[in-house]
Protein backbone atom coordinates (compact mmCIF):
# COMPACT_ATOMS: atom_id res chain seq x y z
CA UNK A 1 0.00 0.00 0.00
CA UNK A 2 2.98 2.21 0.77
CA UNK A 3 4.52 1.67 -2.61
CA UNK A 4 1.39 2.63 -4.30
CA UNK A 5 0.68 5.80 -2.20
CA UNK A 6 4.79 6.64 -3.30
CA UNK A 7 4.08 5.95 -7.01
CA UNK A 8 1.19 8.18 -6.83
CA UNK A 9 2.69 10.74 -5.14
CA UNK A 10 5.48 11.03 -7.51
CA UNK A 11 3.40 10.69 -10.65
CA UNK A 12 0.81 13.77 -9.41
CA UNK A 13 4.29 16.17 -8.94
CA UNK A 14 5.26 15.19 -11.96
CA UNK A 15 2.37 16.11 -13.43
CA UNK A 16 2.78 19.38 -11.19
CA UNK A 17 5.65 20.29 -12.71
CA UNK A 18 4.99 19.30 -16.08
CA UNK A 19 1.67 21.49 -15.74
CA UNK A 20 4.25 24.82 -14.03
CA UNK A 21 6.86 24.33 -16.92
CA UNK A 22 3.84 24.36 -19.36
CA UNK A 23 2.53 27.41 -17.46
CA UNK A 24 5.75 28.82 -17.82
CA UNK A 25 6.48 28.28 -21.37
CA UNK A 26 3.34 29.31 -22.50
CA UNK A 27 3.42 32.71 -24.54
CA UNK A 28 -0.50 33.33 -24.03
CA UNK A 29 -0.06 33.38 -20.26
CA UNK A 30 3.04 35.60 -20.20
CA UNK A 31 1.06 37.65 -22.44
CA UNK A 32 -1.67 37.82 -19.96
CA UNK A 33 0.43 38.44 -17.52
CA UNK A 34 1.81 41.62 -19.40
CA UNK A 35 -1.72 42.99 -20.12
CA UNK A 36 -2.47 42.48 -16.38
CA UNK A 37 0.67 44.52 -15.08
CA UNK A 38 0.57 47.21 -17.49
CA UNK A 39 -3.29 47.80 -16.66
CA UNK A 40 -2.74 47.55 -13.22
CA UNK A 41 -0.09 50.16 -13.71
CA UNK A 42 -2.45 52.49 -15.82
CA UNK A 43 -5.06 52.27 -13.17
CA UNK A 44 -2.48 53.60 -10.35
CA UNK A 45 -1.73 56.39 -12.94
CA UNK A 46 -5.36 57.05 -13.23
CA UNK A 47 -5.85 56.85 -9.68
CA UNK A 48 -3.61 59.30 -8.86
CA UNK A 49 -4.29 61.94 -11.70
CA UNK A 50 -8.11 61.31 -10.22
CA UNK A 51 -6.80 62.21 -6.41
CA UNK A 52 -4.47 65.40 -7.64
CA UNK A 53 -7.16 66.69 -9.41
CA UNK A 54 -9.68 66.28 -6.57
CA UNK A 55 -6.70 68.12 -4.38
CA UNK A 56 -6.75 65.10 -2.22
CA UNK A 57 -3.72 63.73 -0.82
CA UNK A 58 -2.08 59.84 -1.71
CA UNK A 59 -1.47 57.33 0.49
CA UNK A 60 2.40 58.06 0.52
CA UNK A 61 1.40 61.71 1.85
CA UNK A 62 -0.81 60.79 4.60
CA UNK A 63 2.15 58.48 5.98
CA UNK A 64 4.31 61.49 5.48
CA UNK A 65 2.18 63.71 7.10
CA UNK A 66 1.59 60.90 10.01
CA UNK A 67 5.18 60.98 10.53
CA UNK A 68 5.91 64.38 10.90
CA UNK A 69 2.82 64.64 13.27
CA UNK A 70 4.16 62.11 15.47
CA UNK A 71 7.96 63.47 15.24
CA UNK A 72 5.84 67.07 16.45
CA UNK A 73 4.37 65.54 19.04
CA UNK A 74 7.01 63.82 20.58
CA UNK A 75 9.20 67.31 20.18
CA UNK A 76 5.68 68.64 22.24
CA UNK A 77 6.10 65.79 24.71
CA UNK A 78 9.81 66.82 24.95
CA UNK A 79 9.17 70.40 25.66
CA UNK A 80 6.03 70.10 28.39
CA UNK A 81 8.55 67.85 30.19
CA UNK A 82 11.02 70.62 30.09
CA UNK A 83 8.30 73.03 31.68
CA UNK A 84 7.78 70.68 34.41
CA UNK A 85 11.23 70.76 35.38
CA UNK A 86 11.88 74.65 35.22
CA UNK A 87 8.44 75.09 36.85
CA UNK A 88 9.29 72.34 39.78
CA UNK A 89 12.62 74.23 40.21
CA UNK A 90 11.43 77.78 39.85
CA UNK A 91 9.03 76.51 43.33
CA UNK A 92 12.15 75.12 44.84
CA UNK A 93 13.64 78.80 44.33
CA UNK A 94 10.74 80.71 45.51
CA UNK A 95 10.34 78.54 48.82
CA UNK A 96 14.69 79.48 49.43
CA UNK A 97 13.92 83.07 48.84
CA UNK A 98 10.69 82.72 51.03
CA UNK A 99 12.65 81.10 54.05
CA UNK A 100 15.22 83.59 53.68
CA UNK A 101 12.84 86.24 54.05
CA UNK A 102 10.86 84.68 56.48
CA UNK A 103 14.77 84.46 58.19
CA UNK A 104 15.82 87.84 57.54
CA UNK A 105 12.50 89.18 58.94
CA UNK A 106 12.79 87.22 62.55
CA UNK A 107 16.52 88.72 62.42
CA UNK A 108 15.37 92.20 62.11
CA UNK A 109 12.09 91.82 64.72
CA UNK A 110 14.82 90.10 67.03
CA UNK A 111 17.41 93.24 67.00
């Protein structure tokens, strides 16, 4: 039973390949193929002459545009994180100056 299974199995990928070569050779299919690739190419053309002249943007630009608004916003990100800082530290100066008031104030009621 084996054997047979075997012998089947190599005469059906012989025919596969004998079917792919024929595929292969054949001049209406690469033909076809042509035709298929150069419409396909016309219709991207089209598409796009269709989305300039609607002054809408392409795929390509929205990505662009994507990118650049998540490069901005990271930049944004960046710079509120910078204001946290200064304003954290600008406190951390006004409660010095406020103690040293405070301390130069107790000096003066104390003389």
């Amino acid at each position: 039973m084996s054997g047979d299974g075997e012998s089947l199995r190599a005469r059906s990928e012989q025919a596969i390949g004998e079917i792919a070569q024929a595929l292969i050779d054949s001049p209406t299919l690469h033909n076809a193929l042509q035709a298929a690739f150069g419409a396909r190419e016309k219709a991207l053309e089209a598409q796009q002459a269709a989305l300039s002249a609607l002054n809408l943007p392409s795929a390509g630009e929205v990505e662009r545009l994507e990118r650049r608004l998540r490069s901005f916003s990271q930049r944004l990100e960046d710079v509120e994180e910078q204001l946290d800082d200064l304003t954290r530290e600008i406190g951390v100066l006004r409660r010095k100056m406020a103690a040293k008031a405070a301390k130069a104030a107790d000096s003066a009621d104390a003389a």
